[in-house]
C-alpha atoms as a PDB file:
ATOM      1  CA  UNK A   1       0.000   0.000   0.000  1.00  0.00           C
ATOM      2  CA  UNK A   2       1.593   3.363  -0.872  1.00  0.00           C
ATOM      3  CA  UNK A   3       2.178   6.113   1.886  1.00  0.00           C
ATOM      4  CA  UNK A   4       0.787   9.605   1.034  1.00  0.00           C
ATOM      5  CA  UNK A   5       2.452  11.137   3.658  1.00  0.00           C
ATOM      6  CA  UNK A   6       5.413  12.463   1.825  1.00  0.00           C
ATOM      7  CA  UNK A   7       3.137  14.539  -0.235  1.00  0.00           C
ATOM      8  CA  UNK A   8       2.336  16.697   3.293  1.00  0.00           C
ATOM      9  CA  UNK A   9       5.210  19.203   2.679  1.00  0.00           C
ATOM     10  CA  UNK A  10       4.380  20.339  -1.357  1.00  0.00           C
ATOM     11  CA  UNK A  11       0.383  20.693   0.372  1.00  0.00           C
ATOM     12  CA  UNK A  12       0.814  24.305   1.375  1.00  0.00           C
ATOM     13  CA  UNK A  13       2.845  25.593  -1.749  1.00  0.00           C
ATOM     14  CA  UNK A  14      -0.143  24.316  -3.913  1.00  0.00           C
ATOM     15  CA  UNK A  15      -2.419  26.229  -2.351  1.00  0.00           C
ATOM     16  CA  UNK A  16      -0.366  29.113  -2.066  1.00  0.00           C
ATOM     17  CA  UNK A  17      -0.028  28.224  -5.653  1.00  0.00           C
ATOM     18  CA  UNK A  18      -4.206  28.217  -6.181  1.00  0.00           C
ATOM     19  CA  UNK A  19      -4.497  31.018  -4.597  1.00  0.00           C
ATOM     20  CA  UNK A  20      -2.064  33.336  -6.404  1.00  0.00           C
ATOM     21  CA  UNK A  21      -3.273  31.882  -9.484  1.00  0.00           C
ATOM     22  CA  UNK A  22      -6.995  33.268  -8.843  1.00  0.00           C
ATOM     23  CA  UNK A  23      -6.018  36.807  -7.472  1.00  0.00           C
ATOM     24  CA  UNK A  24      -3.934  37.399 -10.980  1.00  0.00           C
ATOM     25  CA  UNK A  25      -7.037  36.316 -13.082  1.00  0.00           C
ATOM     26  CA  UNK A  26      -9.234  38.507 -10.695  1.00  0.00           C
ATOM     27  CA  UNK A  27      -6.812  41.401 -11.373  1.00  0.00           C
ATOM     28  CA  UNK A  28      -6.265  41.059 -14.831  1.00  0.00           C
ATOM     29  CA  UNK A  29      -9.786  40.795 -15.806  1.00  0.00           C
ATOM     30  CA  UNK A  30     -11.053  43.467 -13.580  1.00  0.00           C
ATOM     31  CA  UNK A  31      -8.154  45.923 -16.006  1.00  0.00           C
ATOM     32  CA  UNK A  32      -9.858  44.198 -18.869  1.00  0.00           C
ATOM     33  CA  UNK A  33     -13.229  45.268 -18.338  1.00  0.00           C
ATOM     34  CA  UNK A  34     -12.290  49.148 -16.954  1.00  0.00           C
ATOM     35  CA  UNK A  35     -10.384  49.512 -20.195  1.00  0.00           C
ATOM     36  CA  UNK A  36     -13.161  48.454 -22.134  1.00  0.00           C
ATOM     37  CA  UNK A  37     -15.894  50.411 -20.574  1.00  0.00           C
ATOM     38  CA  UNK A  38     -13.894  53.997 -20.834  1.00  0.00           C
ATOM     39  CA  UNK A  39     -14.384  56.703 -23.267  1.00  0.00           C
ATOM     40  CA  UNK A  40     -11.222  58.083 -24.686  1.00  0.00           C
ATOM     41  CA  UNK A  41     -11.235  61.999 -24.446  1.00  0.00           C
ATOM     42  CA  UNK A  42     -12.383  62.925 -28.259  1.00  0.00           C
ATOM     43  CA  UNK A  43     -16.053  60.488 -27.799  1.00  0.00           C
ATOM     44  CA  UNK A  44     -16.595  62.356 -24.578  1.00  0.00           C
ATOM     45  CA  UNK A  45     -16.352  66.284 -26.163  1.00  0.00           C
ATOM     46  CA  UNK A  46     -17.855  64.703 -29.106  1.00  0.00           C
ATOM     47  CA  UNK A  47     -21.061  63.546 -26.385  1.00  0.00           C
ATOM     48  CA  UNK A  48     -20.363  67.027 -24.630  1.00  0.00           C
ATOM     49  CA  UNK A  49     -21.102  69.348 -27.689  1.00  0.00           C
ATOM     50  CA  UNK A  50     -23.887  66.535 -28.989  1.00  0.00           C
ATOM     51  CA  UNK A  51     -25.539  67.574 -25.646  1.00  0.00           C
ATOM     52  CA  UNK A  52     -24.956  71.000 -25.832  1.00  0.00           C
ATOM     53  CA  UNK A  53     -22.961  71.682 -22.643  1.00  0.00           C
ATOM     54  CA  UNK A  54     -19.764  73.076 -25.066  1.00  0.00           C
ATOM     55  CA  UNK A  55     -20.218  74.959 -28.020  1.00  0.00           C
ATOM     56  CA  UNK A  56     -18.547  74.547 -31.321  1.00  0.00           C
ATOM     57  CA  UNK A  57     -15.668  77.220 -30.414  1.00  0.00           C
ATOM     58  CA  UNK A  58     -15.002  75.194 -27.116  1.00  0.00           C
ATOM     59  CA  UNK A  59     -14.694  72.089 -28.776  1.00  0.00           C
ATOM     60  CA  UNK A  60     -12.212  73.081 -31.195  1.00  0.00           C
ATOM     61  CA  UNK A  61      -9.984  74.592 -28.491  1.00  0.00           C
ATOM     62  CA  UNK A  62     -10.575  71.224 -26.259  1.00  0.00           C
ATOM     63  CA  UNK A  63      -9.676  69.207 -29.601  1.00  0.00           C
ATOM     64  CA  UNK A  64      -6.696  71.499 -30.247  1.00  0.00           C
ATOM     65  CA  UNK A  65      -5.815  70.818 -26.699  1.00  0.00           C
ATOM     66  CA  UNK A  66      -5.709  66.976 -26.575  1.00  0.00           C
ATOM     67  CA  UNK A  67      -4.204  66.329 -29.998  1.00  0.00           C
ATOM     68  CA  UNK A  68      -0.856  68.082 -29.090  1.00  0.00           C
END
């Protein structure tokens, strides 16, 4: 009959091991999904003068502003 006790030692690194293995996807897919979700800073004037909170003027100095 085989012993598993000499397996006891590697028990504790494994789930160390399981552990740091589900934090990194929890932390890599939480980046994932921010990223995805954003607006980058031209769609939000673009929304901005759609709404009417800038005017046209505004929006060209904003534009001129971010594309440097």
């Amino acid at each position: 009959m085989p012993e598993c006790g000499h397996f006891f030692p590697f028990l504790p690194f494994g789930f160390f091991f399981l552990f740091f293995v589900i934090f990194c996807l929890f932390l890599f897919k939480g980046r994932g999904s921010w990223k995805q979700n954003r607006f980058d800073s031209e769609t939000l004037l673009q929304r901005r003068l759609i709404n009417g909170e800038i005017d046209e003027k505004e929006y060209e100095r904003l534009r001129e502003i971010i594309h440097r």
